[in-house]
C-alpha atoms as a PDB file:
ATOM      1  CA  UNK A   1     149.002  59.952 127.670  1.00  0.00           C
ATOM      2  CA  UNK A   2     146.774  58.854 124.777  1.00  0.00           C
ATOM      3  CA  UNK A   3     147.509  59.238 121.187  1.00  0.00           C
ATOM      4  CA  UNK A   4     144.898  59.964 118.006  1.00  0.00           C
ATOM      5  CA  UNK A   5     144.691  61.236 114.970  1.00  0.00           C
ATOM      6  CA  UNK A   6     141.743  63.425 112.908  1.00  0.00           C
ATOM      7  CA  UNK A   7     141.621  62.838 109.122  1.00  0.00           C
ATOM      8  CA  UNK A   8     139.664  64.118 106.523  1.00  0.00           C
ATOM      9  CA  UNK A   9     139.149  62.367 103.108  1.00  0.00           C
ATOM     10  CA  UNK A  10     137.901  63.204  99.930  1.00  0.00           C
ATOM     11  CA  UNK A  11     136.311  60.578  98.241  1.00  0.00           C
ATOM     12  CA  UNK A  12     134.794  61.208  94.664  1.00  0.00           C
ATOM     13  CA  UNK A  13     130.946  61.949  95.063  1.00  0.00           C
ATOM     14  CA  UNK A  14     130.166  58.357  93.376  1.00  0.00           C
ATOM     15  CA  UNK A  15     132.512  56.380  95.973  1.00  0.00           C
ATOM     16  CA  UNK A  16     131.386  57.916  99.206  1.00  0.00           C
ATOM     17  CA  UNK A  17     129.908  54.588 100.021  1.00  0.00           C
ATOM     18  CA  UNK A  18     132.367  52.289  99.136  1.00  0.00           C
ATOM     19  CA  UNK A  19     134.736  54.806 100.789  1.00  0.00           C
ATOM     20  CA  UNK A  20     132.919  54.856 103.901  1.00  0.00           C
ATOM     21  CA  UNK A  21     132.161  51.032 103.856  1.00  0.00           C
ATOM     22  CA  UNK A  22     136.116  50.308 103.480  1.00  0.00           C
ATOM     23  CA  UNK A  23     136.106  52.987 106.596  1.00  0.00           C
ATOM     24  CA  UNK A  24     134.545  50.825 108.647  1.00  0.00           C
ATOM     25  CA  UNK A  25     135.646  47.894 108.089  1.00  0.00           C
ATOM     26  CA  UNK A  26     139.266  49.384 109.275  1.00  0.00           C
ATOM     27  CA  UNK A  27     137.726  50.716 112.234  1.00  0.00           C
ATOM     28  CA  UNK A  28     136.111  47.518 113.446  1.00  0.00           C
ATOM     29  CA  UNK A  29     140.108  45.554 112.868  1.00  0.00           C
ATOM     30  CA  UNK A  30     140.908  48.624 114.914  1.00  0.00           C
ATOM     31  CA  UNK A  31     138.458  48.042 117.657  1.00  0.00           C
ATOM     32  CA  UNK A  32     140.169  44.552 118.347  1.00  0.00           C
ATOM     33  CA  UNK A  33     143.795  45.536 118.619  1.00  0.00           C
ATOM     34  CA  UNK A  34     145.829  45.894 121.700  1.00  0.00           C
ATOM     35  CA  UNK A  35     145.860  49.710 123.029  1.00  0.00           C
ATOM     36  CA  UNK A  36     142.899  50.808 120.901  1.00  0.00           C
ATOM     37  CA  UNK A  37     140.455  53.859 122.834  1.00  0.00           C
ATOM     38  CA  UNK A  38     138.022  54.322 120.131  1.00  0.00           C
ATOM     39  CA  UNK A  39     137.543  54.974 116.536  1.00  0.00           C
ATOM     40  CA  UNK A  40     135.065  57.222 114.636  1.00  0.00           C
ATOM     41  CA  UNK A  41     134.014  57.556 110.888  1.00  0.00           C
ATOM     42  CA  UNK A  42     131.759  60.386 110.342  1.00  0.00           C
ATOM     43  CA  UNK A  43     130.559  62.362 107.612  1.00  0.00           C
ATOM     44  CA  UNK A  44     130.424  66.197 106.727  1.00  0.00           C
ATOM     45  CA  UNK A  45     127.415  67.225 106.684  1.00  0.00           C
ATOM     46  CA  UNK A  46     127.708  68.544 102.529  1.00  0.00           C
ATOM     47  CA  UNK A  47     128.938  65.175 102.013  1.00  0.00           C
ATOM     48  CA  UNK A  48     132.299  66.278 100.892  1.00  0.00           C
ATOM     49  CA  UNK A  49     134.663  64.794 103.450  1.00  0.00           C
ATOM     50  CA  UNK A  50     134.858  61.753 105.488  1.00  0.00           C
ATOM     51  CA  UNK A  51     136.302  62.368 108.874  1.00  0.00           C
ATOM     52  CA  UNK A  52     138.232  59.446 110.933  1.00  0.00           C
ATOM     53  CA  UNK A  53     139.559  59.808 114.367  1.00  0.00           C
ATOM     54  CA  UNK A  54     141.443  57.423 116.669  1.00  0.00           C
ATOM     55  CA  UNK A  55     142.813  57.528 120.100  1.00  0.00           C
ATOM     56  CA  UNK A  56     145.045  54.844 121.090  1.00  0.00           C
ATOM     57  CA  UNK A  57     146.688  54.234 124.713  1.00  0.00           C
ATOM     58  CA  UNK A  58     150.268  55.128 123.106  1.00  0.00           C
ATOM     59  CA  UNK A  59     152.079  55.890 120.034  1.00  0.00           C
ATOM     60  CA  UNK A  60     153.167  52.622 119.725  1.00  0.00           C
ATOM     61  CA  UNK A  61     149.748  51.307 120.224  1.00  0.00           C
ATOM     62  CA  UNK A  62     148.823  53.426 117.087  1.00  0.00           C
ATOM     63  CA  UNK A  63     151.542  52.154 115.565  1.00  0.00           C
ATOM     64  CA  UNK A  64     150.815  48.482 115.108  1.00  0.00           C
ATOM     65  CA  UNK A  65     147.372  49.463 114.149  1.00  0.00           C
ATOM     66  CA  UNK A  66     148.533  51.662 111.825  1.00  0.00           C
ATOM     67  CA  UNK A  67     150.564  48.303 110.107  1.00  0.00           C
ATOM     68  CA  UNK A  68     147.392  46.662 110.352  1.00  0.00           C
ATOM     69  CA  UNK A  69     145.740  49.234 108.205  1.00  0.00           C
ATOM     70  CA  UNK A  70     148.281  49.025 105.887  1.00  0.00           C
ATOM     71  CA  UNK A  71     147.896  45.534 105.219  1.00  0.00           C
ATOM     72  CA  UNK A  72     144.235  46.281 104.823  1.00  0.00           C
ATOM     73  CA  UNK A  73     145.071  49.328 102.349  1.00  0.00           C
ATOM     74  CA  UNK A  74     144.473  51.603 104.366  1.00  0.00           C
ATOM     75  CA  UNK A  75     146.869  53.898 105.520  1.00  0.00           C
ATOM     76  CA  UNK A  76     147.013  57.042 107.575  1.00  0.00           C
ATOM     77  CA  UNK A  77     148.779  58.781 104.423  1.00  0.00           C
ATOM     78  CA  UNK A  78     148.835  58.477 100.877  1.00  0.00           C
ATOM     79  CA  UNK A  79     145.851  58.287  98.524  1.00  0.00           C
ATOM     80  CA  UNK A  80     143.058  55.901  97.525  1.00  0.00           C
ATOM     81  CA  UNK A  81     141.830  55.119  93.991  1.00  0.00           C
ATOM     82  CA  UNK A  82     138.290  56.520  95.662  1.00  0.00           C
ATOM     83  CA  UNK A  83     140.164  59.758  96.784  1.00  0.00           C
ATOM     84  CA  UNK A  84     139.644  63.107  94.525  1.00  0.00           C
ATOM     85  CA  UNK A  85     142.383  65.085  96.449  1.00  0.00           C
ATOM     86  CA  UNK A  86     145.314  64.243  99.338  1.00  0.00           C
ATOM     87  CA  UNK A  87     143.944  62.992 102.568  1.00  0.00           C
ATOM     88  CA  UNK A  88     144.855  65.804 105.861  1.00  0.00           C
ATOM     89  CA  UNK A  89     145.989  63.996 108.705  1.00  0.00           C
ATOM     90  CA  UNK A  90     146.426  65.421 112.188  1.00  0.00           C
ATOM     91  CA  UNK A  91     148.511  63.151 115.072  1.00  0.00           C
ATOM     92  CA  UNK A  92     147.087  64.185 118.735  1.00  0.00           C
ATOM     93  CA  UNK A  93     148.768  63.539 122.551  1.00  0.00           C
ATOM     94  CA  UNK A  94     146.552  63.763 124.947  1.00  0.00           C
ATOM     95  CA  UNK A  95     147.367  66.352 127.897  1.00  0.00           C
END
């Protein structure tokens, strides 16, 4: 059974990029830890939310990347200084 998450962010209209480059710069630490499925950073399509999903071969799996994030800043809650409002995040199980 895998495990993901969905999240949308809200980065101020003048940090989109620097939002979205910090994005992927998570997502490719992401791509080389143990467990990791894949990892997507997309955009919607009025520009107003970045979207980030990740699927992970456990919870525990997600876990540890998660603590990797966190070192990196980057956490699966909280806020960024580039943020305008809270971040959503959904937690998936595959079925």
């Amino acid at each position: 059974m895998s495990f993901g998450f969905v999240a949308f962010h809200y980065p101020a209209p003048e940090h989109v990029d620097a939002f979205l480059a910090e994005c992927h710069q998570v997502a490719e630490a992401m791509r080389r830890q143990p467990g990791f499925e894949s990892v997507g950073v997309w955009v919607t399509p009025d520009g107003d939310a970045v979207v980030t999903t990740g699927a992970f071969e456990s919870e525990e799996a997600f876990l540890a990347t998660a603590e990797l994030a966190r070192e990196m800043d980057a956490t699966p809650d909280g806020l960024s200084d580039l943020e305008v409002r809270p971040r959503e995040v959904h937690f998936l199980v595959s079925r």
